[in-house]
N, C-alpha and C. Protein backbone atom coordinates (compact mmCIF):
# COMPACT_ATOMS: atom_id res chain seq x y z
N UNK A 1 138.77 46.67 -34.30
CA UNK A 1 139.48 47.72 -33.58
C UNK A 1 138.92 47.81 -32.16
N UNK A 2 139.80 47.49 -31.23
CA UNK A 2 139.36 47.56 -29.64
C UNK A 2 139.48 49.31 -29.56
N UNK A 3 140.07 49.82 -29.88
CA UNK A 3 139.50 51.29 -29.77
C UNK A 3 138.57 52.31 -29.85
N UNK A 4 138.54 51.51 -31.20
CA UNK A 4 137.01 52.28 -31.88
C UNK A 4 136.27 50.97 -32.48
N UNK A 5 135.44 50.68 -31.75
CA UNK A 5 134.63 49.86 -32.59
C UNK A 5 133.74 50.19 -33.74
N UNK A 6 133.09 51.09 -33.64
CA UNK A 6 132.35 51.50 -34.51
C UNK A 6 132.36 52.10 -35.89
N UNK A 7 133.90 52.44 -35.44
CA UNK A 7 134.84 52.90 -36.83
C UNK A 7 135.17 51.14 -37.56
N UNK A 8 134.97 49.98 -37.20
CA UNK A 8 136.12 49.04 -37.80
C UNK A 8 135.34 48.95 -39.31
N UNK A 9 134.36 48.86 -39.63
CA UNK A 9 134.02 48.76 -40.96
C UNK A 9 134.47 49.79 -42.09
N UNK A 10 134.96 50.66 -41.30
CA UNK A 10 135.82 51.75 -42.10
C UNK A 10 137.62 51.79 -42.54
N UNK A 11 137.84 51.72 -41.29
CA UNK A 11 139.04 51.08 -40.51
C UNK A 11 139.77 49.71 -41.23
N UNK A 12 139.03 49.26 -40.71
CA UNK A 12 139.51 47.52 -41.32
C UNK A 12 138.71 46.99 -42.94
N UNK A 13 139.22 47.94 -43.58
CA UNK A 13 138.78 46.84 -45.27
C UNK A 13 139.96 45.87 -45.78
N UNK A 14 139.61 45.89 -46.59
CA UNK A 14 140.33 44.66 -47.52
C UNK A 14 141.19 45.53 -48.06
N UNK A 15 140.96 46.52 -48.87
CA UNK A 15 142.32 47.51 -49.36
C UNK A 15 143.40 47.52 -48.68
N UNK A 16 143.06 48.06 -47.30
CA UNK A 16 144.12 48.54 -45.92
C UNK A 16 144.56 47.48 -45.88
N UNK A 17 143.88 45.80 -45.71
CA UNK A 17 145.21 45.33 -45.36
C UNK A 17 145.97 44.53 -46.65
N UNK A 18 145.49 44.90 -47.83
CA UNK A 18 146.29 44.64 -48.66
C UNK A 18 147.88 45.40 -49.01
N UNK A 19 147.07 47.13 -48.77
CA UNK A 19 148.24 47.94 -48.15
C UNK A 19 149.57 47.71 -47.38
N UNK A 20 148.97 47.03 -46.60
CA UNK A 20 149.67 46.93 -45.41
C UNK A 20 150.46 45.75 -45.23
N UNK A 21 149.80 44.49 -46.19
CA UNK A 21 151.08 44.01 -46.52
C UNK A 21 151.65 44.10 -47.55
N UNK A 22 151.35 45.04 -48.67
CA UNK A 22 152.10 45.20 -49.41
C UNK A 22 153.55 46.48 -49.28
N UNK A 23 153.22 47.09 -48.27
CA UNK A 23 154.60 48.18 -47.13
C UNK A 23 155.06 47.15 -46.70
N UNK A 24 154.37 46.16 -46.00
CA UNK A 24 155.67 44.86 -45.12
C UNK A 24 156.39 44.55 -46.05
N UNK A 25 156.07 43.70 -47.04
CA UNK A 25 157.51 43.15 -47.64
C UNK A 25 157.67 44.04 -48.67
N UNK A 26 157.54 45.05 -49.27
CA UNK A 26 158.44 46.49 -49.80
C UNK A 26 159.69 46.65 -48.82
N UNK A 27 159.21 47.20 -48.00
CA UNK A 27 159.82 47.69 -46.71
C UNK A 27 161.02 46.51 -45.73
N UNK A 28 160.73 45.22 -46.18
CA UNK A 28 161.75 44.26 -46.14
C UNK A 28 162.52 43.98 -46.48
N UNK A 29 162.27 44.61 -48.16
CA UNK A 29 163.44 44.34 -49.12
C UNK A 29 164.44 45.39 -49.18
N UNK A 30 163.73 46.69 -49.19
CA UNK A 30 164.93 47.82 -48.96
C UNK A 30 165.29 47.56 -48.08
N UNK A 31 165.19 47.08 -46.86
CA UNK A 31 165.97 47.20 -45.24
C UNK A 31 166.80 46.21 -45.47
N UNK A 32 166.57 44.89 -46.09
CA UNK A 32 167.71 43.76 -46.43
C UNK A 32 168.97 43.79 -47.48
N UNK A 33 169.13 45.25 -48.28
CA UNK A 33 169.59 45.27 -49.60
C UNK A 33 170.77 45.46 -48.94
N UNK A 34 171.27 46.77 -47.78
CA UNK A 34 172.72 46.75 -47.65
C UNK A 34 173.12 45.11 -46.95
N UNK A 35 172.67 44.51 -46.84
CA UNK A 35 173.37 43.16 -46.18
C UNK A 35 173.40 42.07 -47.27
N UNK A 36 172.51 42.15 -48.05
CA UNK A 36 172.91 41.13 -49.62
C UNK A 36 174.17 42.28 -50.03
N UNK A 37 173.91 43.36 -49.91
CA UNK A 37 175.21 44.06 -50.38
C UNK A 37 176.63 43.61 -50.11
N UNK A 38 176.98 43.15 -48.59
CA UNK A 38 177.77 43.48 -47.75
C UNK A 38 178.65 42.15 -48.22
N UNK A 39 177.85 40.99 -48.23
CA UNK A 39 178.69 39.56 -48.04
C UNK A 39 178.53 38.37 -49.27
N UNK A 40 179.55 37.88 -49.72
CA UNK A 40 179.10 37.29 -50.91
C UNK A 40 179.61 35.99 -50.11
N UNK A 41 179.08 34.60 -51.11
CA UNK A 41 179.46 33.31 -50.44
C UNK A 41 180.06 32.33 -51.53
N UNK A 42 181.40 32.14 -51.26
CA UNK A 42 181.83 31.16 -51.85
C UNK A 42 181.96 29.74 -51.44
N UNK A 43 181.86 28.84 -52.68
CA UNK A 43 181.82 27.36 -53.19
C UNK A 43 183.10 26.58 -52.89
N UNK A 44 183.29 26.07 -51.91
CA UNK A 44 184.42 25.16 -52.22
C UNK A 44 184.25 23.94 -52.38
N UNK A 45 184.29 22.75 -53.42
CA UNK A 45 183.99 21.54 -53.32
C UNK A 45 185.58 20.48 -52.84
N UNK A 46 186.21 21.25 -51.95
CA UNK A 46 186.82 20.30 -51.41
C UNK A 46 188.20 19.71 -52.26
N UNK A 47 188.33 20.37 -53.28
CA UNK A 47 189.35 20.05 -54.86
C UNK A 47 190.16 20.94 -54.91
N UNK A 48 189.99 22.32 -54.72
CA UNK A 48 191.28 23.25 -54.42
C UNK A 48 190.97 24.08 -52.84
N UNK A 49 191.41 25.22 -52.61
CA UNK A 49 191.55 26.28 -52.16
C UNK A 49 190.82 27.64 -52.59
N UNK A 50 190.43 28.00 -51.44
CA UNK A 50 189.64 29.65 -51.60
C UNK A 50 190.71 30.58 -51.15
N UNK A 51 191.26 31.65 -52.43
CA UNK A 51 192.13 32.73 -52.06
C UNK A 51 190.69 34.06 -51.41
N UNK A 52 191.04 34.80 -50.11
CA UNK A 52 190.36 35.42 -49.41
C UNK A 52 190.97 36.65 -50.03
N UNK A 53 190.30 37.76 -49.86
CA UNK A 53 190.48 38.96 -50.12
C UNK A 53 192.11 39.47 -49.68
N UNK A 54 192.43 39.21 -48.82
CA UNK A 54 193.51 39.46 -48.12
C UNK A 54 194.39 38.61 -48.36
N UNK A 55 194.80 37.91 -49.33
CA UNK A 55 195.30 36.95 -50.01
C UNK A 55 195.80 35.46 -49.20
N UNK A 56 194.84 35.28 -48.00
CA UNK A 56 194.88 34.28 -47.44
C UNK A 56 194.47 33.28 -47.85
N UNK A 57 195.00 32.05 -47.79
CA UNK A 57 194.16 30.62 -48.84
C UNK A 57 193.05 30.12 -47.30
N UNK A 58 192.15 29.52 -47.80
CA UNK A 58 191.22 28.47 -46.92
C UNK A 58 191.33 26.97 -47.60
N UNK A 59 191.38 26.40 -46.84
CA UNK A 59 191.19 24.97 -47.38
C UNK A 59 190.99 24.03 -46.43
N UNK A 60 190.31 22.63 -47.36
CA UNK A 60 189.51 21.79 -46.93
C UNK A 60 189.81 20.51 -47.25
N UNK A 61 189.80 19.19 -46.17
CA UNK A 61 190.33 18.19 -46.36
C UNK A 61 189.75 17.36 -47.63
N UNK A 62 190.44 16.44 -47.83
CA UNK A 62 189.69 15.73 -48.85
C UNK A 62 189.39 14.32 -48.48
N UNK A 63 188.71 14.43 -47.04
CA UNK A 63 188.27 13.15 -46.90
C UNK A 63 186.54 12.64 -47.32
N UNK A 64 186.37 11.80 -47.26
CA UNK A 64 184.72 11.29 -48.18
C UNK A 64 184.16 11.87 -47.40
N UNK A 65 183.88 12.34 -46.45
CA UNK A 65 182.65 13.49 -45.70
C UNK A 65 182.75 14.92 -46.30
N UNK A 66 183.94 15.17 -46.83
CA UNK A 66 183.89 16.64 -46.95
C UNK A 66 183.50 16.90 -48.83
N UNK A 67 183.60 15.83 -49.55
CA UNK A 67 183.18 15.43 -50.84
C UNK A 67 181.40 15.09 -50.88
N UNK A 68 181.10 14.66 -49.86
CA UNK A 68 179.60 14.46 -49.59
C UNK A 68 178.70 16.06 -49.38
N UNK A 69 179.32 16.26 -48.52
CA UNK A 69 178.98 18.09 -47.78
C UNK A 69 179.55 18.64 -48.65
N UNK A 70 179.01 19.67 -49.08
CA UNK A 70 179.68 20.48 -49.45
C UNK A 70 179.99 22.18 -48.96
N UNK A 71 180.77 22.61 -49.07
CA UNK A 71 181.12 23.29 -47.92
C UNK A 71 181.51 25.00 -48.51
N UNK A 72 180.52 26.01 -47.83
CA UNK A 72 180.35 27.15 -48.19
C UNK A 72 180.90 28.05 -47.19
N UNK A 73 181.71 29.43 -47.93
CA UNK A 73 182.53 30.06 -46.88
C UNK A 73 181.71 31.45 -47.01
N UNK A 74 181.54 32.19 -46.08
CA UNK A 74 181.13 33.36 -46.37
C UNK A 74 181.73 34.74 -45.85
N UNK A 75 182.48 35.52 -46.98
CA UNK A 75 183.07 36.85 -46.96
C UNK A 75 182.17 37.94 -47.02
N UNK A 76 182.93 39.26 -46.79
CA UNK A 76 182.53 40.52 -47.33
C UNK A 76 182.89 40.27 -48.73
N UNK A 77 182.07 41.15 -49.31
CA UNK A 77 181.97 41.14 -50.70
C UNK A 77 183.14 42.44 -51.05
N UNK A 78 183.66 42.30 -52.47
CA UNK A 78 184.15 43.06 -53.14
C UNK A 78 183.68 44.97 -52.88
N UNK A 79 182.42 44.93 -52.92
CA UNK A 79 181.61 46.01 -52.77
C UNK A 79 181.61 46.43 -51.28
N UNK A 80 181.73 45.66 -50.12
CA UNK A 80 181.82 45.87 -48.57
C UNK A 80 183.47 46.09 -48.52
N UNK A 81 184.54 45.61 -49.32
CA UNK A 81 185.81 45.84 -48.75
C UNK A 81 186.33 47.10 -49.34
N UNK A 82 185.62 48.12 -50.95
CA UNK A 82 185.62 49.18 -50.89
C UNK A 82 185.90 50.39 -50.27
N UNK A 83 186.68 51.27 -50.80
CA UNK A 83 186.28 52.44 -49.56
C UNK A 83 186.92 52.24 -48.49
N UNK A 84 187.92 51.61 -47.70
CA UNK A 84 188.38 51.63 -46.40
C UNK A 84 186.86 50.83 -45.72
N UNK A 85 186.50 50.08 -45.98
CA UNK A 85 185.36 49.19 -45.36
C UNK A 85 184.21 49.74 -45.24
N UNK A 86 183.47 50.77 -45.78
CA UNK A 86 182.78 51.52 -45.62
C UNK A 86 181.36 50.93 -45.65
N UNK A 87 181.08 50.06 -46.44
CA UNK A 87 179.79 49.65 -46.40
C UNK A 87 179.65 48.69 -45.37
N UNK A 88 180.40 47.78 -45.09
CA UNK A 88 180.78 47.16 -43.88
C UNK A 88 180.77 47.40 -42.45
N UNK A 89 181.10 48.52 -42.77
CA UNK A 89 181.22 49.35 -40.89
C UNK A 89 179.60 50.15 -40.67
N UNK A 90 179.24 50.77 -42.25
CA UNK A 90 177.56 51.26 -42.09
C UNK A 90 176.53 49.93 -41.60
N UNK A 91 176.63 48.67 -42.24
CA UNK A 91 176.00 47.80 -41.91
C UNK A 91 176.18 47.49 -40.76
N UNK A 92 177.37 47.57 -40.15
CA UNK A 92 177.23 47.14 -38.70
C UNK A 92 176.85 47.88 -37.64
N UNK A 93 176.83 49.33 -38.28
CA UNK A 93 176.27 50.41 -36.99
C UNK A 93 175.07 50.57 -37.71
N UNK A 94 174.11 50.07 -38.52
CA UNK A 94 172.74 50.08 -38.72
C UNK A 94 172.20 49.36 -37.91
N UNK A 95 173.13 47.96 -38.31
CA UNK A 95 172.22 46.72 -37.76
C UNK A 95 172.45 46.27 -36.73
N UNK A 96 173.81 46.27 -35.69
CA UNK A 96 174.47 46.01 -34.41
C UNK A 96 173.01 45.77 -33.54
C-alpha cells in the first residue's frame, strides 16, 4: 500500500485477496446474466433454412466452403422478444 505503508501487513493478507477475487468473478456473472438472457444462437449447417422470429427465412448456399464452415446466426432470444421487447431495450440502456 503506497498510502499506508505500515498498515500493508494488515491491509494486504491472503484472505483479502482471496475476497477480492472471489467479488470479481461473482460480480461478473450477475452483470453477464441479462445478456446470456437476451440472445440465443442458432445452427445452420447449410441443408435447410433458419425461420427468424418474425417469420423471416435466412439461408445459406450450398457450396463446399459453406459445408466446411459452419455457420452460426445470432438472435434475440424468445425471452428478449417478450413483453413488447422489454428485456432487450433494458439490456441496451444498461449496457449502451
Amino acid at each position: 500500500m503506497v498510502a499506508m505503508p505500515m498498515k500493508n501487513k494488515t491491509l494486504c493478507t491472503m484472505e483479502r485477496a482471496k475476497y477480492a477475487v472471489g467479488i470479481a468473478y461473482v460480480s461478473s456473472l450477475i452483470v453477464c446474466i441479462p445478456v446470456y438472457l437476451t440472445f440465443s444462437i442458432k445452427f445452420n449447417d447449410s441443408k435447410k433454412s433458419i425461420t427468424t422470429d418474425d417469420n423471416s427465412t435466412l439461408g445459406v448456399s450450398n457450396n463446399e466452403t459453406s459445408r466446411l464452415n459452419p455457420v452460426y446466426f445470432v438472435f434475440y432470444s424468445s425471452l428478449a422478444s417478450a413483453h413488447n421487447n422489454l428485456l432487450s431495450k433494458a439490456n441496451f440502456w444498461i449496457y449502451r
